[in-house]
Protein backbone atom coordinates (compact mmCIF):
# COMPACT_ATOMS: atom_id res chain seq x y z
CA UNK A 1 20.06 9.06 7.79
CA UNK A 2 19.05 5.76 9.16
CA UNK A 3 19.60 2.28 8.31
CA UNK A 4 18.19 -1.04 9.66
CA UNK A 5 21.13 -3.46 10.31
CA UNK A 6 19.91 -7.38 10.10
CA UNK A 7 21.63 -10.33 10.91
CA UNK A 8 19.55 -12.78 9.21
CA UNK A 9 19.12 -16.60 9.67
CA UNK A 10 16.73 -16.26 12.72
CA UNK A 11 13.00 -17.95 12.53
CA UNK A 12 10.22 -15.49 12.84
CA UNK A 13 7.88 -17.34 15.19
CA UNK A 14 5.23 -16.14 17.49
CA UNK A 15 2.43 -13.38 17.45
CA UNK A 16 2.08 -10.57 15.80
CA UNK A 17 -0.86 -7.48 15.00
CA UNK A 18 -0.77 -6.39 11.64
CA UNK A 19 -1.24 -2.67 11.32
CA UNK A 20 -4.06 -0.95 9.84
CA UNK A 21 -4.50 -0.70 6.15
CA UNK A 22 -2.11 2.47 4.51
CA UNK A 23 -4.76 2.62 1.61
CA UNK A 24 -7.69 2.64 3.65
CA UNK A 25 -6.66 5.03 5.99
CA UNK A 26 -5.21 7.42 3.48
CA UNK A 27 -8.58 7.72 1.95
CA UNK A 28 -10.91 7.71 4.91
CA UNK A 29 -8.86 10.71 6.51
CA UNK A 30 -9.45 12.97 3.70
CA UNK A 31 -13.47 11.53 3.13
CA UNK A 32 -13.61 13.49 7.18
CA UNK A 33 -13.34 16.79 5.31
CA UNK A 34 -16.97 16.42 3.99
CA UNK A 35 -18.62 16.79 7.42
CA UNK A 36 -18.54 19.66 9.77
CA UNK A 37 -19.42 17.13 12.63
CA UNK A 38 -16.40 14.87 14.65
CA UNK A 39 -15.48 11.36 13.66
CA UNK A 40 -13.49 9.08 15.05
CA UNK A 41 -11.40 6.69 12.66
CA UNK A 42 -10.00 3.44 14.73
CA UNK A 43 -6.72 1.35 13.88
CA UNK A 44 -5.15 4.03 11.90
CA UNK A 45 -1.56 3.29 11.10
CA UNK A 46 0.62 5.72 12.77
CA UNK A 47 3.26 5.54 9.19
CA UNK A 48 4.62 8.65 7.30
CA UNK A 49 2.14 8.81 4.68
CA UNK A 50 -0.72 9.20 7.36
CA UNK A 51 1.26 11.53 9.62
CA UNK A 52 1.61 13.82 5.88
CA UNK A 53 -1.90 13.64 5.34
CA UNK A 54 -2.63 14.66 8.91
CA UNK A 55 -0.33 17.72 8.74
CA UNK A 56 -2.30 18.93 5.48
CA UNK A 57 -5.42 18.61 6.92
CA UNK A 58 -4.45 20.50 10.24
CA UNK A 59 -2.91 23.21 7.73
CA UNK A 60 -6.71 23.73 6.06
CA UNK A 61 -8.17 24.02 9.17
CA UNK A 62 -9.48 20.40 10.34
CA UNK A 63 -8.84 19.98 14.27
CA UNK A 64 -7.40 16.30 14.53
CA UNK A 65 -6.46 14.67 17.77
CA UNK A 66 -4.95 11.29 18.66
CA UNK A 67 -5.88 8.94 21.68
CA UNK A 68 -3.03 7.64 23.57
CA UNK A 69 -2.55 4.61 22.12
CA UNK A 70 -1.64 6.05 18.65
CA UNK A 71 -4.11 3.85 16.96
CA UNK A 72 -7.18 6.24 17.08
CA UNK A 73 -8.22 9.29 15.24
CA UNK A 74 -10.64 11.64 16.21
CA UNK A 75 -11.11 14.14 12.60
CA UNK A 76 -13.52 17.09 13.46
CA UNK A 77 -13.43 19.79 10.35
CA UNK A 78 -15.67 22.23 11.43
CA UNK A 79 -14.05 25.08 9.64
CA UNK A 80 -11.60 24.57 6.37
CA UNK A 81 -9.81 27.22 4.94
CA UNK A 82 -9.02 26.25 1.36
CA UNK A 83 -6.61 28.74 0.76
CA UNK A 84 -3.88 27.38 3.46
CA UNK A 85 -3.47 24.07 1.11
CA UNK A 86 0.35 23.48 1.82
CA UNK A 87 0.94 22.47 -1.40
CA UNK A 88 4.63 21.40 -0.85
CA UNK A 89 4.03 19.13 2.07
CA UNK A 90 1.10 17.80 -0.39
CA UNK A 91 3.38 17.01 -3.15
CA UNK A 92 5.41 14.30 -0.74
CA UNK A 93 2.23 11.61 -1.08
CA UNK A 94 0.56 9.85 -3.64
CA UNK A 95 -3.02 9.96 -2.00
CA UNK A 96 -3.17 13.92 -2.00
CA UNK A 97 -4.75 13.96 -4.89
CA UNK A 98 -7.92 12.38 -3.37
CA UNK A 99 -8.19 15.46 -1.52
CA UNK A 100 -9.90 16.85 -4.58
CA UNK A 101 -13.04 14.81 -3.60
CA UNK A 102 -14.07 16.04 -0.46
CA UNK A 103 -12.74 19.97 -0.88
CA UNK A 104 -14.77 20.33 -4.33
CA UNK A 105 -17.79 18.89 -2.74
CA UNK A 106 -17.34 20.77 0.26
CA UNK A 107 -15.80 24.05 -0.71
CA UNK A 108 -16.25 24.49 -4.18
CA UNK A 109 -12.57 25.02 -5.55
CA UNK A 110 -9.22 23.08 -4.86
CA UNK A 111 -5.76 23.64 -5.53
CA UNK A 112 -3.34 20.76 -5.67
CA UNK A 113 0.03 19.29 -6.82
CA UNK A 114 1.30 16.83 -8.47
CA UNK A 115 1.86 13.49 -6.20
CA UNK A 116 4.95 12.74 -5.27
CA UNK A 117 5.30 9.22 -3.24
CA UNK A 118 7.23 5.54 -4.57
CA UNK A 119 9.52 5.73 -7.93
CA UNK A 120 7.68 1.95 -9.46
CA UNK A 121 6.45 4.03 -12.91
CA UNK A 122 4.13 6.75 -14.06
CA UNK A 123 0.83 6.12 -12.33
CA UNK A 124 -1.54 9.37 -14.57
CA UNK A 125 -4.20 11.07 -13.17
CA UNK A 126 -6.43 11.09 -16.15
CA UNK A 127 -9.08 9.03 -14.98
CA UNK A 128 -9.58 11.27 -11.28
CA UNK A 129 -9.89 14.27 -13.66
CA UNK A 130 -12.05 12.61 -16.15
CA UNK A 131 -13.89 11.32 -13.34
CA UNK A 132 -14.57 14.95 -11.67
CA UNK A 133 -15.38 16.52 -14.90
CA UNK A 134 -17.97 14.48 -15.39
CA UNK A 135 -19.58 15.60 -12.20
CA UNK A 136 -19.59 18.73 -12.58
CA UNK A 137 -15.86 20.30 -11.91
CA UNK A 138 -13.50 22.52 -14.23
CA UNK A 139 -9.89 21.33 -13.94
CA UNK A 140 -6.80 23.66 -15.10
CA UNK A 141 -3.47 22.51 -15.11
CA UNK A 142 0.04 24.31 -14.61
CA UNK A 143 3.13 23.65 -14.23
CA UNK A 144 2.45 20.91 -11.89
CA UNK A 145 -0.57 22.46 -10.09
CA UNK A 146 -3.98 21.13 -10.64
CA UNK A 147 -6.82 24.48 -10.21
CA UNK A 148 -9.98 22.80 -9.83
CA UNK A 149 -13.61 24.42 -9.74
CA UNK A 150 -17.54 23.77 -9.20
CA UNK A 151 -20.67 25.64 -8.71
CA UNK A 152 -21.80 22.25 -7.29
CA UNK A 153 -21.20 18.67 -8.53
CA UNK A 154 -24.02 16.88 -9.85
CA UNK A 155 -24.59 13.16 -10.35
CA UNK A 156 -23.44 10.88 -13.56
CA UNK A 157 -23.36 8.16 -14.60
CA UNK A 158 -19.42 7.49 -14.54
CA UNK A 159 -17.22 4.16 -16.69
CA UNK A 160 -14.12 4.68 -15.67
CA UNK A 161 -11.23 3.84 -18.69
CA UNK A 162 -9.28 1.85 -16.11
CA UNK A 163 -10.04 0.10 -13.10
CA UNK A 164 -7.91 2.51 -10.98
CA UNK A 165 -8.17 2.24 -7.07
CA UNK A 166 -7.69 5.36 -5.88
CA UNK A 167 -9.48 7.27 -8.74
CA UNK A 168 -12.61 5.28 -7.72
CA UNK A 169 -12.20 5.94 -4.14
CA UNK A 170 -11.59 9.86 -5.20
CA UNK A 171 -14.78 9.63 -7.65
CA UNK A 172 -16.74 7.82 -4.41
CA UNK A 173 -16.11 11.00 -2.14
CA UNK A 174 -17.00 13.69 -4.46
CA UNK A 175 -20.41 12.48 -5.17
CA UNK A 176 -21.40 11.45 -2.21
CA UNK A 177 -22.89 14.75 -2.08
CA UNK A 178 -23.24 15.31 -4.81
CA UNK A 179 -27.03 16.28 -6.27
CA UNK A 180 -28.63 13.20 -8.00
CA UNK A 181 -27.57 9.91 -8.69
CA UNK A 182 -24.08 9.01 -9.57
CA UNK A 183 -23.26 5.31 -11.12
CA UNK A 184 -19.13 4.45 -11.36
CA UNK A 185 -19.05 1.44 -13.74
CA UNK A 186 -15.85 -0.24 -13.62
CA UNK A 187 -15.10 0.43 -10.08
CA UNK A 188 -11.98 -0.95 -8.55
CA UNK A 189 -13.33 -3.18 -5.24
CA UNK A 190 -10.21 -3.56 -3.18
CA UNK A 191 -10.69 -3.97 0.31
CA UNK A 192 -9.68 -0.44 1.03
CA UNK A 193 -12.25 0.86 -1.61
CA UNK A 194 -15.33 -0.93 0.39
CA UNK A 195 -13.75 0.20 3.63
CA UNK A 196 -13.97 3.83 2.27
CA UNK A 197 -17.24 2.88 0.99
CA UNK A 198 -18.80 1.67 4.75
CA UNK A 199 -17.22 4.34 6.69
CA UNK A 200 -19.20 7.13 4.32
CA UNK A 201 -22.53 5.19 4.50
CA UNK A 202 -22.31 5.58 8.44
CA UNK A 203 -21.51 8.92 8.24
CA UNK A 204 -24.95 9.21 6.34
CA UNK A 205 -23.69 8.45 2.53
CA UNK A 206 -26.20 6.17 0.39
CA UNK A 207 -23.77 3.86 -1.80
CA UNK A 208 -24.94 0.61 -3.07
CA UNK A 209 -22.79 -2.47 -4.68
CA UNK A 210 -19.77 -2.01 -2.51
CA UNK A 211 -17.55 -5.08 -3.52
CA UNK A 212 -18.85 -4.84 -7.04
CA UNK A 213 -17.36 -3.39 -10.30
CA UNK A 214 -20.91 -0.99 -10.56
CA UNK A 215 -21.49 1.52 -7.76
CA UNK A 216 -24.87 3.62 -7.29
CA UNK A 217 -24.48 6.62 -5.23
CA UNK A 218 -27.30 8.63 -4.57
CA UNK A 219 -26.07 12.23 -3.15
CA UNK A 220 -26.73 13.40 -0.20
CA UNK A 221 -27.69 17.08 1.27
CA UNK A 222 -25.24 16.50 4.69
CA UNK A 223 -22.81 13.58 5.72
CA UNK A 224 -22.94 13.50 9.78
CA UNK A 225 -20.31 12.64 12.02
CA UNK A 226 -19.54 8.81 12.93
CA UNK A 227 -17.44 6.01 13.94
CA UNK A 228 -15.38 3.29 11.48
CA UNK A 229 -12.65 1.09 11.55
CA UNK A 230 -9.37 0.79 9.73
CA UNK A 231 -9.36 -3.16 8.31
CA UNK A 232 -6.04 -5.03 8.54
CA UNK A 233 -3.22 -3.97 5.90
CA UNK A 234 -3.21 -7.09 4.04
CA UNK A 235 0.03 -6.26 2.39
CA UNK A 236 1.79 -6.23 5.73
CA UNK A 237 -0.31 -9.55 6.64
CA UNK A 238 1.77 -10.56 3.77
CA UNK A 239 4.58 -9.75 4.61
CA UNK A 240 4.81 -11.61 7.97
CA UNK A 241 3.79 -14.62 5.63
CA UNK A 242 6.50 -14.29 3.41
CA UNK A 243 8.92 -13.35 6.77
CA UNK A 244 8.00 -17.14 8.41
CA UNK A 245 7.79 -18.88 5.18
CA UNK A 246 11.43 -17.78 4.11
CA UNK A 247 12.99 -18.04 7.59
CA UNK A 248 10.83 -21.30 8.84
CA UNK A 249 9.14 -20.19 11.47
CA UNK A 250 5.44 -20.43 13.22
CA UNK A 251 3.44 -17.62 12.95
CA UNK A 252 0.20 -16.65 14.47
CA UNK A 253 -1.41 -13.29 12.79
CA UNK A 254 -4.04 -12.14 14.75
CA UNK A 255 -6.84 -9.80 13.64
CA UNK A 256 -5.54 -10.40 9.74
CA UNK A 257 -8.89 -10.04 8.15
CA UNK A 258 -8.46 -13.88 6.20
CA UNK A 259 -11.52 -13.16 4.46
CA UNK A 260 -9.65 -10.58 1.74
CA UNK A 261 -6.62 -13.33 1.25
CA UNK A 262 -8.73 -16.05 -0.59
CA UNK A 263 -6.54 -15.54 -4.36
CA UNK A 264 -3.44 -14.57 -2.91
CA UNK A 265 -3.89 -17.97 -0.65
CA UNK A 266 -3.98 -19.27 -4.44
CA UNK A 267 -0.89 -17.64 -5.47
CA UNK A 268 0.99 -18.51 -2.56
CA UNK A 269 0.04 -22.31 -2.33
CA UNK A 270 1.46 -22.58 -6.22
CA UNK A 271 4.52 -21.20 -4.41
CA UNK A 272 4.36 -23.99 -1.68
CA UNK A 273 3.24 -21.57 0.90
CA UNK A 274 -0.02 -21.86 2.73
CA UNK A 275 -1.77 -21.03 6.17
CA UNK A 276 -4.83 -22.19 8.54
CA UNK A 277 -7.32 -19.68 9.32
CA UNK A 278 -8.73 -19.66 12.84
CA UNK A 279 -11.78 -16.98 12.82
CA UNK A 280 -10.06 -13.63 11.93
CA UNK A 281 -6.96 -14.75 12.52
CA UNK A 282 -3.96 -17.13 10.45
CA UNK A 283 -1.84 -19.19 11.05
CA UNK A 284 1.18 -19.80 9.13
CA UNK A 285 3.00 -23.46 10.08
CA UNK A 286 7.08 -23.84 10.14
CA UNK A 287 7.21 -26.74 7.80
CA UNK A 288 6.16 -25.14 4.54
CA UNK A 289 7.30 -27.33 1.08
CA UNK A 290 8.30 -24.09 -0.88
CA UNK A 291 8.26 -26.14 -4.10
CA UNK A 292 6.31 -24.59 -7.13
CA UNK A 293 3.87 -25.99 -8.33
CA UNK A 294 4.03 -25.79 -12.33
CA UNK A 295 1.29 -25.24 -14.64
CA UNK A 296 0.14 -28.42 -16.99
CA UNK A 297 2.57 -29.81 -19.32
CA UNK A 298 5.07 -28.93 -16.49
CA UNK A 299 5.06 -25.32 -17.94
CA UNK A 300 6.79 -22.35 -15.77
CA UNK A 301 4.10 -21.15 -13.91
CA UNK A 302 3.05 -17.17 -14.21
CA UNK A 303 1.99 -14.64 -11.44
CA UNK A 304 0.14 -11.69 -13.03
CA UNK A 305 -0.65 -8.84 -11.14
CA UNK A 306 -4.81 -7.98 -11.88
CA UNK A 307 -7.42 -5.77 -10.49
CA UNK A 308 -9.24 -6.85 -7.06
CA UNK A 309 -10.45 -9.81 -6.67
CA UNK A 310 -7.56 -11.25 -8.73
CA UNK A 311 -3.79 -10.91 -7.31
CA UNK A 312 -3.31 -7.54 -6.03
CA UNK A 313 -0.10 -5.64 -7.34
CA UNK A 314 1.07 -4.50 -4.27
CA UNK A 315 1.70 -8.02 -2.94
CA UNK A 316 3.95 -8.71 -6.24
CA UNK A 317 7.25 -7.92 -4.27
CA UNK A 318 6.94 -9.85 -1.78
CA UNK A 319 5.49 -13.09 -4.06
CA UNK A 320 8.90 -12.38 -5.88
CA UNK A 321 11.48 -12.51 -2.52
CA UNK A 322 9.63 -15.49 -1.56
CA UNK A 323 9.91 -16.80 -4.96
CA UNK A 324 13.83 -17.03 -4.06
CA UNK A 325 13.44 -19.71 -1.83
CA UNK A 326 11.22 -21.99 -3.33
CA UNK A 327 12.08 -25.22 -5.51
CA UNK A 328 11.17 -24.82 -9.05
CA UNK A 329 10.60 -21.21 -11.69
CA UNK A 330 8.36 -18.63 -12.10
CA UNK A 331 7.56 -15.77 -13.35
CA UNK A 332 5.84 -12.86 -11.85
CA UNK A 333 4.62 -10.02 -14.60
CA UNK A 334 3.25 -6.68 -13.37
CA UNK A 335 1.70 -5.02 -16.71
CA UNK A 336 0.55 -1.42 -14.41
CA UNK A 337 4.26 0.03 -13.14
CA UNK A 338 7.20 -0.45 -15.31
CA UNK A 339 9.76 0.51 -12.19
CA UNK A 340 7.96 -2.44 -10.00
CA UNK A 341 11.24 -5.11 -10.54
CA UNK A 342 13.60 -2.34 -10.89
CA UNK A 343 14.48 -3.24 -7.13
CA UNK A 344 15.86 -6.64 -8.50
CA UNK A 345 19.72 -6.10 -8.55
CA UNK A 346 19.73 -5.93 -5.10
CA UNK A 347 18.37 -9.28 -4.28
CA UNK A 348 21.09 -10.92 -7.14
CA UNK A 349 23.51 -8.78 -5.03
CA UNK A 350 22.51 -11.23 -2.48
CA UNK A 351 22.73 -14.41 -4.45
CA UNK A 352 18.74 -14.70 -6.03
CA UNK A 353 18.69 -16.42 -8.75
CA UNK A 354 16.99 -13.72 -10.96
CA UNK A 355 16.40 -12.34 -14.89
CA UNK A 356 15.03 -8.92 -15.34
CA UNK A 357 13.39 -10.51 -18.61
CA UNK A 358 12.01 -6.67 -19.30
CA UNK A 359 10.53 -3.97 -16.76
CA UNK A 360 7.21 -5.80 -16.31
CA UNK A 361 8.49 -9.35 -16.19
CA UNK A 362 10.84 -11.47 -14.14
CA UNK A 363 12.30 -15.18 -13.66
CA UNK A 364 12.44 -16.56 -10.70
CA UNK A 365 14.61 -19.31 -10.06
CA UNK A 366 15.18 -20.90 -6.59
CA UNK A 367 15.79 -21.97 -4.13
CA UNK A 368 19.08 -19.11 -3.63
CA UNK A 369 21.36 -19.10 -0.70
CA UNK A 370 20.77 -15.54 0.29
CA UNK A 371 24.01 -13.74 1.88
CA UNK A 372 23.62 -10.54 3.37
CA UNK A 373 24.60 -7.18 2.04
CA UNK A 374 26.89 -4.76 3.00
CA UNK A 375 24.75 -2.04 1.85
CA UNK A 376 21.56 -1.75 -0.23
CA UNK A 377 18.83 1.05 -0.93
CA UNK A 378 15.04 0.57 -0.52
CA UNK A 379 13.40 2.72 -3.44
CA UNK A 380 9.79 2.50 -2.62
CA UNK A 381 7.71 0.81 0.49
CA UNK A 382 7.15 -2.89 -1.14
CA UNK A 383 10.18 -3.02 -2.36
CA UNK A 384 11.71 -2.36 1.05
CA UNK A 385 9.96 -4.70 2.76
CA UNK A 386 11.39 -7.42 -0.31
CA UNK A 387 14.78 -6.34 0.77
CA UNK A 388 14.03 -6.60 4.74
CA UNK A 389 12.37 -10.42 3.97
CA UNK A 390 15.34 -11.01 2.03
CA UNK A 391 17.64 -10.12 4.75
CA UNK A 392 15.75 -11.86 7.51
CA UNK A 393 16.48 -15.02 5.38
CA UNK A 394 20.08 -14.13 4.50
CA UNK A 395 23.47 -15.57 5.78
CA UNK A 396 24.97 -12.72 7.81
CA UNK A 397 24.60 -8.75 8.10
CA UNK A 398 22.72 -6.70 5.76
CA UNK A 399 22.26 -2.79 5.99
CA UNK A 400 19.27 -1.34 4.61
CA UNK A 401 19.60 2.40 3.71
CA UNK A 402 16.65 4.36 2.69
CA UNK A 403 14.01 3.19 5.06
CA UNK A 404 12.01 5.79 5.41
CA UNK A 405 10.59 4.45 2.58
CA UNK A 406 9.37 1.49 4.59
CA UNK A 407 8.66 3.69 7.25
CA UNK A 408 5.85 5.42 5.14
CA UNK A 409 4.17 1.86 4.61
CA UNK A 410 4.71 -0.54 7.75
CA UNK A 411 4.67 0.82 11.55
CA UNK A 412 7.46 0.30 13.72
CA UNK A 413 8.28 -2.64 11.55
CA UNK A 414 11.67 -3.33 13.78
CA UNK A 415 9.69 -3.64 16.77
CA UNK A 416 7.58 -6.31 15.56
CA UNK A 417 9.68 -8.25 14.28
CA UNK A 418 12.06 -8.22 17.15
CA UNK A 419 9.39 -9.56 19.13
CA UNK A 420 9.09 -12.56 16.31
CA UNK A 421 12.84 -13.47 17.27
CA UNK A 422 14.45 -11.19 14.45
CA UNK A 423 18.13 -9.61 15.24
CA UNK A 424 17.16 -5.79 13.60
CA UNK A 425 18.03 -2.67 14.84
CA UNK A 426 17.36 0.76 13.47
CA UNK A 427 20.83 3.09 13.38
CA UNK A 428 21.77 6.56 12.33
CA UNK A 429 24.58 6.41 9.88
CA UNK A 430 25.44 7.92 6.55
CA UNK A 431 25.43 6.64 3.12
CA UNK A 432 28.29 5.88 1.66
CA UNK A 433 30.29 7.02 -1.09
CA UNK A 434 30.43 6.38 -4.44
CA UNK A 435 33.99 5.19 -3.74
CA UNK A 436 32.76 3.08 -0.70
CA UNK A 437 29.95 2.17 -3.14
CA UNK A 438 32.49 0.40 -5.73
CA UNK A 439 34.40 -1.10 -3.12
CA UNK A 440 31.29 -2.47 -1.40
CA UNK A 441 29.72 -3.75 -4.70
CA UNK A 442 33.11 -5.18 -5.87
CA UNK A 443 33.41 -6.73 -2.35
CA UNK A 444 30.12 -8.17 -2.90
CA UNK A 445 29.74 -9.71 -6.11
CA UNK A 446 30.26 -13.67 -6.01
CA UNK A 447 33.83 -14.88 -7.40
């Protein structure tokens, strides 16, 4: 198993590429299956999660090659064979449901698991299946396998009950095709979502209000072939802001996509963290206050997680390890997973300053003098990257166990930020025992 070993206390300075956006590109691989014809998908993250997706699609039949630089995808489908759905290999990622899009439109019947993917709560795929139904698809469920059908999906006009991301990007597939008109109402508009949504109207699609909460498909007899781009991953853009804010260093992120960051520059400036933008690119100054900035009536200021274009919840972790290190309280409330802040212990482990007030809510208290760890556990991709920022920042050596997990979100992570100045090296070792475990924690709490 292997571990990233950190001595902290190092500024991240210097230049940096963010990777491509995991969200995008996990929905934009499967939306290929809906043409017989090649295209070619740029800046694709070369993380777990994409590599899994990749595998099931090469197990149906889709012939998928990569350039040499690992950053391009060329997805031609000519031939799918619904009945080799690996369906274990399928379970290991949250996005495989979305394959139910594209394979009902284009084959007529699907078989699929339940996802698998992070442990931050219950995330229920009502709304895809509610969704599907209405255009036109029968859905059967079984002891953890979804059996879905359609003589042919036909147009609606969709609300979805929640404003979930990846059941409108699902919902967005299926009818692109589909006969008629179909109108989702209550659409999520994440950046991701209106990437999906340009790459399918230059393969041909006809969608209407990208950005907005109320999309207009018309279907479609054929999608052609065609050429898109992966935006930046504005999480991990985010993360190298939270990286040279915490450790003081000068950062330059180039290619960042600035234009997607405007509320989380909000957030982040209450935290006494802010950047310059220079065309696509930002930079992030050393001298940051950190101090937060309280509400009126000096009143404990509160980050709450929302749907696009209000502060996204898959920036909330890192907000919170930033949180550490700034002057002042707050507190940071994500109402849609209830295992989001379950990561928590570990950073008090460290020395944050930190109430679990209930599993949507924190208090933040800071600034902490972070001390590294002689072993902690990342549970799910944010939360790893918390852990890593955490460390970065910390007073001596901190092992991170678990990182596949971060592995699945951020590409070649160590690499990048050994280039910034950070001492991090990946290592095989094994995890200890639950007798090391005791002695560890018992080493580790503060006297």
């Amino acid at each position: 198993m292997q571990q990233f070993v950190i001595q902290g206390g190092q500024p991240i300075s210097g230049e940096v590429i963010p990777g491509g956006n995991k969200n995008a590109a996990l929905k934009m691989l499967p939306a290929c299956l809906l043409t017989d014809e090649p295209v070619t998908l740029h800046n694709i993250p070369d993380i777990g999660d994409v590599r899994v997706t990749i595998d099931v699609m090469r197990h149906i039949g889709a012939d998928i090659a990569w350039e040499k630089d690992r950053k391009t995808v060329t997805v031609h489908a000519k031939n799918i064979d619904i009945e080799r759905m690996p369906l274990e290999l399928a379970r290991k990622i949250r996005a495989s449901i979305v394959f139910s899009g594209p394979l009902l439109a284009r084959c007529g019947r699907v078989e699929l698991p339940v996802p698998g993917g992070d442990k931050i709560g219950e995330r229920r795929l009502d709304t895809h299946i509610a969704a599907l139904e209405k255009l036109g698809a029968k859905v059967e469920y079984q002891r953890g396998i979804f059996s879905m059908r359609t003589d042919g999906l036909v147009g609606a006009d969709i609300l979805l009950k929640e404003a979930s991301v990846t059941a409108t990007e699902n919902t967005i597939i299926a009818a692109a095709t589909a006969r008629g008109t179909t109108t989702i109402r209550n659409a999520a508009s994440e950046p991701h979502v209106q990437n999906l949504c340009h790459t399918l109207n230059g393969m041909g699609a006809k969608i209407d209000g990208v950005g907005s909460n109320r999309l207009i498909i018309e279907g479609v007899e054929k999608l052609h072939g065609g050429e898109a781009r992966v935006d930046a991953d504005y999480m991990e853009v985010m993360s190298f802001v939270g990286a040279a804010a915490m450790t003081g260093g000068h950062l330059k992120i180039k290619d960042a996509s600035p234009q997607h960051l405007d509320m989380v520059a909000q957030v982040f400036e209450r935290l006494g963290v802010r950047w310059d933008t220079d065309e696509n690119d930002i930079i992030v100054p050393a001298k940051q206050s950190l101090s937060i900035i309280p509400d009126i009536g000096n009143r404990i200021p509160v980050i709450k997680a929302q749907p696009w274009p209000a502060f996204p919840a898959d920036v909330m972790s890192i907000a919170l390890v930033v949180a550490t290190q700034c002057a002042g309280a707050v507190m940071l409330h994500d109402w849609m997973y209830e295992s989001r802040f379950f990561f928590t212990d570990k950073l008090v482990q460290m020395g944050a300053r930190i109430t679990l007030i209930d599993p949507h809510r924190v208090l933040v208290q800071g600034p902490s003098a972070l001390r590294g760890a002689p072993f902690i556990s990342s549970p799910d991709i944010r939360a790893g990257m918390a852990l890593l920022l955490a460390s970065l920042a910390a007073k001596g050596e901190t092992r991170i166990a678990n990182i596949q997990q971060i592995d699945r979100g951020y590409e070649q992570v160590e690499e990048k930020l050994r280039a910034l100045g950070a001492k991090i090296e990946r290592i095989d070792a094994h995890s200890p025992s639950a007798i090391e475990m005791d002695a560890i924690n018992n080493q580790s709490m503060p006297s």
